[in-house]
C-alpha atoms as a PDB file:
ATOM      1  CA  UNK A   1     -16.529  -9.589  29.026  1.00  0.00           C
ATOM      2  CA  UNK A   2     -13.313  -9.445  30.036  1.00  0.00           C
ATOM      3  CA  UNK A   3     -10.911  -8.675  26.514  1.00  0.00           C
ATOM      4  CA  UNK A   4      -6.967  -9.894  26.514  1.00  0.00           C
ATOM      5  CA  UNK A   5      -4.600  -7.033  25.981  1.00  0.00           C
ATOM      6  CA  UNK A   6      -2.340  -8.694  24.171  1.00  0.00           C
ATOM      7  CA  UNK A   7      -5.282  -9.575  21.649  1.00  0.00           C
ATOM      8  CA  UNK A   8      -5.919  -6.243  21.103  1.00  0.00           C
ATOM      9  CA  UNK A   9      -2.099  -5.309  20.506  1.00  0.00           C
ATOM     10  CA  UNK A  10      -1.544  -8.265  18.295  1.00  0.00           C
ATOM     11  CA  UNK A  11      -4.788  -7.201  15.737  1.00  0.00           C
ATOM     12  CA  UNK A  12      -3.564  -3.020  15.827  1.00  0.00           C
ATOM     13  CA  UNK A  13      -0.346  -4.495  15.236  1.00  0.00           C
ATOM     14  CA  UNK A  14      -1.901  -6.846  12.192  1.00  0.00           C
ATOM     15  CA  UNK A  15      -3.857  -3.705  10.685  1.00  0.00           C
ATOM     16  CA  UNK A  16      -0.975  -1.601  10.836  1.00  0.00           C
ATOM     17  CA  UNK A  17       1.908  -3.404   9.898  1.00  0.00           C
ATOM     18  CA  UNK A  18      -0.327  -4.533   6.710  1.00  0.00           C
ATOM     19  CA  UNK A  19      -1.114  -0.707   6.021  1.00  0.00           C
ATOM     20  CA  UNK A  20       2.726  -0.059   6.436  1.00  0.00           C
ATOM     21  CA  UNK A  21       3.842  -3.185   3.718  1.00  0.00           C
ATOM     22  CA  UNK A  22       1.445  -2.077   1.103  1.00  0.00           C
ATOM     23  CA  UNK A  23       2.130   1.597   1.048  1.00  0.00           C
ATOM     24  CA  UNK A  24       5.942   0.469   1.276  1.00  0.00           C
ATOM     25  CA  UNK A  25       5.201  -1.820  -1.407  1.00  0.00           C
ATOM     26  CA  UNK A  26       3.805   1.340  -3.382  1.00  0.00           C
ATOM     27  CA  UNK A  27       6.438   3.385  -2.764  1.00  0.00           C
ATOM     28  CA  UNK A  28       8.860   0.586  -4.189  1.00  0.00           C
ATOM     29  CA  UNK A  29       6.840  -0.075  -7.083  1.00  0.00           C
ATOM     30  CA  UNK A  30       6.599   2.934  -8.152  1.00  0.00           C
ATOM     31  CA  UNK A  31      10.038   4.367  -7.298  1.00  0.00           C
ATOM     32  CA  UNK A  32      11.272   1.391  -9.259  1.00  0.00           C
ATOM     33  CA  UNK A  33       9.049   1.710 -12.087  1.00  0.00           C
ATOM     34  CA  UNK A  34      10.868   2.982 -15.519  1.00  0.00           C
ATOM     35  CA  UNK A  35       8.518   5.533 -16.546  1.00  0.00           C
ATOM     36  CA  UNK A  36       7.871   7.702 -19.660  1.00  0.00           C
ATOM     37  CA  UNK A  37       9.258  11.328 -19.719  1.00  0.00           C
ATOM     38  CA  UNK A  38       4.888  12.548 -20.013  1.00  0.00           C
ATOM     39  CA  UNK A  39       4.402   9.810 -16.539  1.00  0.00           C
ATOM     40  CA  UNK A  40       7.580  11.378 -14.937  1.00  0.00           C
ATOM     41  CA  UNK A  41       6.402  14.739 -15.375  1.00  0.00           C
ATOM     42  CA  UNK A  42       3.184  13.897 -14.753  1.00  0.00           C
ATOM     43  CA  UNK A  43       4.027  12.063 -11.085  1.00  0.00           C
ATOM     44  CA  UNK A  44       6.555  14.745 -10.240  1.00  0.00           C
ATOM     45  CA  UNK A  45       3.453  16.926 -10.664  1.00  0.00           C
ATOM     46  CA  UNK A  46       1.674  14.721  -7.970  1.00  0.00           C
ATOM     47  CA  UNK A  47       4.429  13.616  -5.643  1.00  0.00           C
ATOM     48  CA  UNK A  48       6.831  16.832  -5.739  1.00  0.00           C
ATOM     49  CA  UNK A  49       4.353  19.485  -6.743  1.00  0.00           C
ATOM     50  CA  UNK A  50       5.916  20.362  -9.960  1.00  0.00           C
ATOM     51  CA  UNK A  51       4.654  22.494 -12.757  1.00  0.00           C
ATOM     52  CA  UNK A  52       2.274  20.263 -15.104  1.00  0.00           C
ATOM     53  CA  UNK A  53       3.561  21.495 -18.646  1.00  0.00           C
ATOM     54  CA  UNK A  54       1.121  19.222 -20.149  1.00  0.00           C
ATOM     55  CA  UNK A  55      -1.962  20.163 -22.171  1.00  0.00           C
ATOM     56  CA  UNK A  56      -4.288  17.955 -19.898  1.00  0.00           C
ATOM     57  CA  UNK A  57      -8.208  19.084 -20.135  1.00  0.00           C
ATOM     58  CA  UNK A  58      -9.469  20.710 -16.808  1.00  0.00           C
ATOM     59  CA  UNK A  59     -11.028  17.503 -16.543  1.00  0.00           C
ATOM     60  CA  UNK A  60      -7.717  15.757 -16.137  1.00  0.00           C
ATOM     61  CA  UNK A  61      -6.169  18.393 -14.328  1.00  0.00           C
ATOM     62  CA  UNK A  62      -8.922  17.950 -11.429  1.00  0.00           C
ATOM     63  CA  UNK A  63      -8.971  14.503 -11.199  1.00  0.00           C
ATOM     64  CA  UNK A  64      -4.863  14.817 -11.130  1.00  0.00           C
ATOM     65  CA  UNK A  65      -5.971  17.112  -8.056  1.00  0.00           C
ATOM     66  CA  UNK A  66      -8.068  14.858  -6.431  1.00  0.00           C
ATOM     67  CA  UNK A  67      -5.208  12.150  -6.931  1.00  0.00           C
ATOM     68  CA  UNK A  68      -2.631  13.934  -5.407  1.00  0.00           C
ATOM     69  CA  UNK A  69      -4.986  14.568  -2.461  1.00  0.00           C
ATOM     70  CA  UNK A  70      -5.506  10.895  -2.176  1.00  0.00           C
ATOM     71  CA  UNK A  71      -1.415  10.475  -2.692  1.00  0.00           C
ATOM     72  CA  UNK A  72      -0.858  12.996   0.473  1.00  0.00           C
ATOM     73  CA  UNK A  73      -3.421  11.288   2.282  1.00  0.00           C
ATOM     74  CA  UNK A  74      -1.507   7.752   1.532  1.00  0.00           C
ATOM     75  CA  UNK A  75       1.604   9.267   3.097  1.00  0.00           C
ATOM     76  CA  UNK A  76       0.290  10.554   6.276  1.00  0.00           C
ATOM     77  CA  UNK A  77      -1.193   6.851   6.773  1.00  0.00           C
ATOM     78  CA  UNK A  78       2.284   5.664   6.030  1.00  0.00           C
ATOM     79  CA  UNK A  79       4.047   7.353   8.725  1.00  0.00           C
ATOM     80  CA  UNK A  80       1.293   7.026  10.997  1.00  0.00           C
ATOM     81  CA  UNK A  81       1.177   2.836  10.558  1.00  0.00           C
ATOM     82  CA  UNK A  82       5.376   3.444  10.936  1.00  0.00           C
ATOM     83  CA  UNK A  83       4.715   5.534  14.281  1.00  0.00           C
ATOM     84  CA  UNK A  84       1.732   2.367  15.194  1.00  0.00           C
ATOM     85  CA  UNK A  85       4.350  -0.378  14.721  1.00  0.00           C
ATOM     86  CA  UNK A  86       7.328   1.243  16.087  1.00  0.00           C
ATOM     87  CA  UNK A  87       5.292   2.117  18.834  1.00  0.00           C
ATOM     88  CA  UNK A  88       4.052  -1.247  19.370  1.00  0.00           C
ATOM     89  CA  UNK A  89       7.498  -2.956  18.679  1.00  0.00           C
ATOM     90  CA  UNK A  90       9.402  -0.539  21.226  1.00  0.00           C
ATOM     91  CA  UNK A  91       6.721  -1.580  23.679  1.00  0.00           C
ATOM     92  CA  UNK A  92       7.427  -4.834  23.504  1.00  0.00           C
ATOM     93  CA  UNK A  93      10.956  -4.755  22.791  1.00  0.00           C
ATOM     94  CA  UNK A  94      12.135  -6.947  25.651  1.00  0.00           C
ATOM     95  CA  UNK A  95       9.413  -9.824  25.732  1.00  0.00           C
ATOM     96  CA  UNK A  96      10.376 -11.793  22.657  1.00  0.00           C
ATOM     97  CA  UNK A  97       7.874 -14.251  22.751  1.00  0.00           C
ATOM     98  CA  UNK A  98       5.195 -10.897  22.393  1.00  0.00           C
ATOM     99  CA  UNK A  99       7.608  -9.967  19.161  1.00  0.00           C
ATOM    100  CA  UNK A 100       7.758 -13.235  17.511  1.00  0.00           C
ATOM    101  CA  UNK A 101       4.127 -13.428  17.701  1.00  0.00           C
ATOM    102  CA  UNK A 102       3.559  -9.805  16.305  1.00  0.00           C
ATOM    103  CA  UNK A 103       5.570 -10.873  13.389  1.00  0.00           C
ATOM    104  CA  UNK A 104       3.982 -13.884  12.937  1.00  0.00           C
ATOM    105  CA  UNK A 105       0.194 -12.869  12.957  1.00  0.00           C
ATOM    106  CA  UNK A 106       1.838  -9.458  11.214  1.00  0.00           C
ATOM    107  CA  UNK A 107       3.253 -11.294   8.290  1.00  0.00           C
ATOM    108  CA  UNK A 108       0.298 -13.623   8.233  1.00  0.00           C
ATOM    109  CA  UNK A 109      -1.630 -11.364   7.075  1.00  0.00           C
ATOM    110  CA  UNK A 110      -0.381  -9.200   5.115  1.00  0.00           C
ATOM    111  CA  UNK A 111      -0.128 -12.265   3.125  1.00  0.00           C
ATOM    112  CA  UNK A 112      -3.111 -12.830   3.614  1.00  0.00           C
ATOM    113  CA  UNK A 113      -4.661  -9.069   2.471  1.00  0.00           C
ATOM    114  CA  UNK A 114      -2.393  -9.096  -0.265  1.00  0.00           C
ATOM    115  CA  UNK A 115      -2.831 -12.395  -1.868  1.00  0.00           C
ATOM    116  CA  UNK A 116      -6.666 -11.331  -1.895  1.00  0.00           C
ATOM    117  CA  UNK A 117      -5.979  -8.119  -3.579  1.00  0.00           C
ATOM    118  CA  UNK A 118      -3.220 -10.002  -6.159  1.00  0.00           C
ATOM    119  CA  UNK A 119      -6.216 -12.554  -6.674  1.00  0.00           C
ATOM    120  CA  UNK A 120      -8.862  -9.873  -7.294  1.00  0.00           C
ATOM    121  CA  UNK A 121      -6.353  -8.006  -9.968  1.00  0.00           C
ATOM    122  CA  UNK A 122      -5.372 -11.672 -11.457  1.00  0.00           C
ATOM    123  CA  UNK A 123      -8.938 -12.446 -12.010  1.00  0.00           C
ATOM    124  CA  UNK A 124     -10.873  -9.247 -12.571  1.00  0.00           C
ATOM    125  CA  UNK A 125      -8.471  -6.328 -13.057  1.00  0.00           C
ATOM    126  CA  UNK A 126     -11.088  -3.882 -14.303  1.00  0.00           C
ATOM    127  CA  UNK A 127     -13.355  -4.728 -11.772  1.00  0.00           C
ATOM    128  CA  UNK A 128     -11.304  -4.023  -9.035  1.00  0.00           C
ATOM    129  CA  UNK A 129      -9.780  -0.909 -10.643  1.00  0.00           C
ATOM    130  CA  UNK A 130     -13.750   0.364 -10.862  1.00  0.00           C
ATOM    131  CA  UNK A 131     -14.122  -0.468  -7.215  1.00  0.00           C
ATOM    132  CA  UNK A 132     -10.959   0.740  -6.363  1.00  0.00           C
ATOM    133  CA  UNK A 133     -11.869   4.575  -8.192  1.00  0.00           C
ATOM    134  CA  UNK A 134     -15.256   4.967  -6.606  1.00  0.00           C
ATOM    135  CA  UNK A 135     -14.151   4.348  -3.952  1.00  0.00           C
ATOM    136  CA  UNK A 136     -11.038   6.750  -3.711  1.00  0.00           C
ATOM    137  CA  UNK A 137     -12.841   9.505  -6.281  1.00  0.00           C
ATOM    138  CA  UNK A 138     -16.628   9.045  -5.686  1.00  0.00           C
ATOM    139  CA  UNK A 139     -17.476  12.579  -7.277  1.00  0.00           C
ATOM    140  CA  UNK A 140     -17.147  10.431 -10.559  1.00  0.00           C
ATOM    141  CA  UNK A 141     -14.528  12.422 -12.387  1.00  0.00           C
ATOM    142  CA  UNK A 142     -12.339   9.602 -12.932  1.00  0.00           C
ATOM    143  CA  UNK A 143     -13.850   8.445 -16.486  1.00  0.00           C
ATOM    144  CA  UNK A 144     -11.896  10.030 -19.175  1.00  0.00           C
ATOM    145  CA  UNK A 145     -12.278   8.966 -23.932  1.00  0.00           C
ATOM    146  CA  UNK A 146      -9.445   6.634 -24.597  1.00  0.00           C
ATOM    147  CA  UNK A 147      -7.765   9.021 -26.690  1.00  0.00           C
ATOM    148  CA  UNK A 148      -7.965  11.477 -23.885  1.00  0.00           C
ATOM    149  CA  UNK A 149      -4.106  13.059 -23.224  1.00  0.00           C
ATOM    150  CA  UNK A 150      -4.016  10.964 -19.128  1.00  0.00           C
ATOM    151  CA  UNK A 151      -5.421   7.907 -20.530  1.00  0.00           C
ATOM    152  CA  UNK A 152      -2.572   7.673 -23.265  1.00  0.00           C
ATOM    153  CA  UNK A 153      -0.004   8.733 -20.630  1.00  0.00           C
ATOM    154  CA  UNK A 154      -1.270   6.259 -18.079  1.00  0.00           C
ATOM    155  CA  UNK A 155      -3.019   3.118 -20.053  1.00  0.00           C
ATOM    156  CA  UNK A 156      -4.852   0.456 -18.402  1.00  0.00           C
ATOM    157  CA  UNK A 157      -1.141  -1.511 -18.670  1.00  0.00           C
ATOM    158  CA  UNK A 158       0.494   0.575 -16.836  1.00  0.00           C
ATOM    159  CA  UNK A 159      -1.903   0.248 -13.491  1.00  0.00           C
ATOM    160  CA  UNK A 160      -2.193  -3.786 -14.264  1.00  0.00           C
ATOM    161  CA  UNK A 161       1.825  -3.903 -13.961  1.00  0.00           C
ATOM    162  CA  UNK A 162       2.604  -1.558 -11.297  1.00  0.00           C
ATOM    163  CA  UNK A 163      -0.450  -3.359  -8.946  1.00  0.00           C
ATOM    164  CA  UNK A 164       0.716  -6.550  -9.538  1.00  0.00           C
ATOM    165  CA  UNK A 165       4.503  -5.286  -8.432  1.00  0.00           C
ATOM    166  CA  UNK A 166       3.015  -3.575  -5.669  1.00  0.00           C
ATOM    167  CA  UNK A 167       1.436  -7.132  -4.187  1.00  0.00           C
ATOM    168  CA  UNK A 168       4.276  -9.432  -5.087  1.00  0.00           C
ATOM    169  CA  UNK A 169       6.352  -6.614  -3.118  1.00  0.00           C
ATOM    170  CA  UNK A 170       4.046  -7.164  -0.510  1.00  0.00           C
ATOM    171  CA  UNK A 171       3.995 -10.962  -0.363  1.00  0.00           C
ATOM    172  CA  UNK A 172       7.304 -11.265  -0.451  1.00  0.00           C
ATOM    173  CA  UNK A 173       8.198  -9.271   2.373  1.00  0.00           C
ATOM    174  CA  UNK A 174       5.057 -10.643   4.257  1.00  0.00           C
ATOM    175  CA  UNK A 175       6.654 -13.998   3.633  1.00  0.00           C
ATOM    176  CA  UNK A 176      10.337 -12.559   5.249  1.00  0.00           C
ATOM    177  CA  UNK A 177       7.934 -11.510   8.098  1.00  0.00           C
ATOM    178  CA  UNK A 178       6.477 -15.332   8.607  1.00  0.00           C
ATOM    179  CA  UNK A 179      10.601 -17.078   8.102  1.00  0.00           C
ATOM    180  CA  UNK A 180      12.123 -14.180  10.303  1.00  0.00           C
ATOM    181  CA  UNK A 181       9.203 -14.817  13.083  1.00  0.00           C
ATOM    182  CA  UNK A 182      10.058 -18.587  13.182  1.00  0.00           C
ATOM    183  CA  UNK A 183      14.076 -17.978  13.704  1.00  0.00           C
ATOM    184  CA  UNK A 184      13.247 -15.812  16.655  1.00  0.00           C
ATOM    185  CA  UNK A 185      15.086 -17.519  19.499  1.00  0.00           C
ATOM    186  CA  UNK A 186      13.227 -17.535  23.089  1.00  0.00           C
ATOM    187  CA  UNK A 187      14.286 -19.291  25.711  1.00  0.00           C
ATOM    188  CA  UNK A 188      12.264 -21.125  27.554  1.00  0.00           C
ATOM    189  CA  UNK A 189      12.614 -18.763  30.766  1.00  0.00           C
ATOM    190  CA  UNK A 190      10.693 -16.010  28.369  1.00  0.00           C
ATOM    191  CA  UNK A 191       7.259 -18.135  27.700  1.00  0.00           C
END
């Protein structure tokens, strides 16, 4: 069975450029997100490695752990799907016609992925934030009381909004992928 390069760059390309928009959609979202001063210390904590002066249980403090292990981990795939796609792109920077398609399928979808995941938190946002916690903290120590101090800092709101910013994020500059990949110029020499 005889398998077309180009096939094989054009999915990596797909999985990677789609890992790249969401986690740049994530870092958008929440970059752009007004927080409050107990969320701001409480992500400076995770993203910067600040002190926590907050009387969270152990409890909280080791899930808080486990989410900033998940955070660094979310990074590292960030650079490495930038690394992937620059890669790919510098590859292919002289055949156009290879380019246009990479944006094309690219943008495709990562519509596609995130217009599922915007659908899923649309329909059933609880559902998909349960899925969504065993899978990323599957010793369980993600249920916490609702008056619990990191459930009052961080309500179920405050995940609804910033997910739903993430996607549109995402599908809008999926969609600048699709219009840019259709002004692409080739001449007819290049196909």
């Amino acid at each position: 069975m005889k398998v077309n390069k180009n096939k094989i760059v054009v999915v990596l390309f797909c999985i990677f450029i789609t890992s790249l928009l969401l986690l740049l959609s994530y870092k958008i979202a929440l970059g752009t997100t007004e927080l409050t001063e107990n969320q701001d210390t409480t992500i400076k904590f995770l993203i910067d490695n600040e002190n926590l002066e907050l009387n969270y249980t152990s409890a909280e403090i080791s899930h808080l752990e486990d989410v900033k292990k998940v955070m660094n981990g979310l990074d590292y795939l960030f650079y490495f799907s930038l690394l992937i796609v620059t890669f790919i792109i510098t590859i292919y920077k002289k055949k156009k016609d290879v380019i246009k398609k990479l944006v094309y399928y690219g943008g495709i979808t990562s519509l596609a992925v995130s217009g599922i995941m915007m659908l899923f938190s649309l329909l059933s946002f609880n559902f998909t934030f349960e899925i969504f916690h065993k899978l990323l903290f599957p010793q369980g120590n993600w249920l916490f009381p609702t008056d619990s101090l990191l459930i009052q800092t961080f309500p179920i709101q405050f995940f609804v909004t910033i997910s739903l910013k993430i996607m549109v994020i995402a599908i809008i500059i999926a969609a600048g992928m699709i219009t840019i990949s259709k002004r692409i110029k080739i001449k007819d020499k290049e196909l």
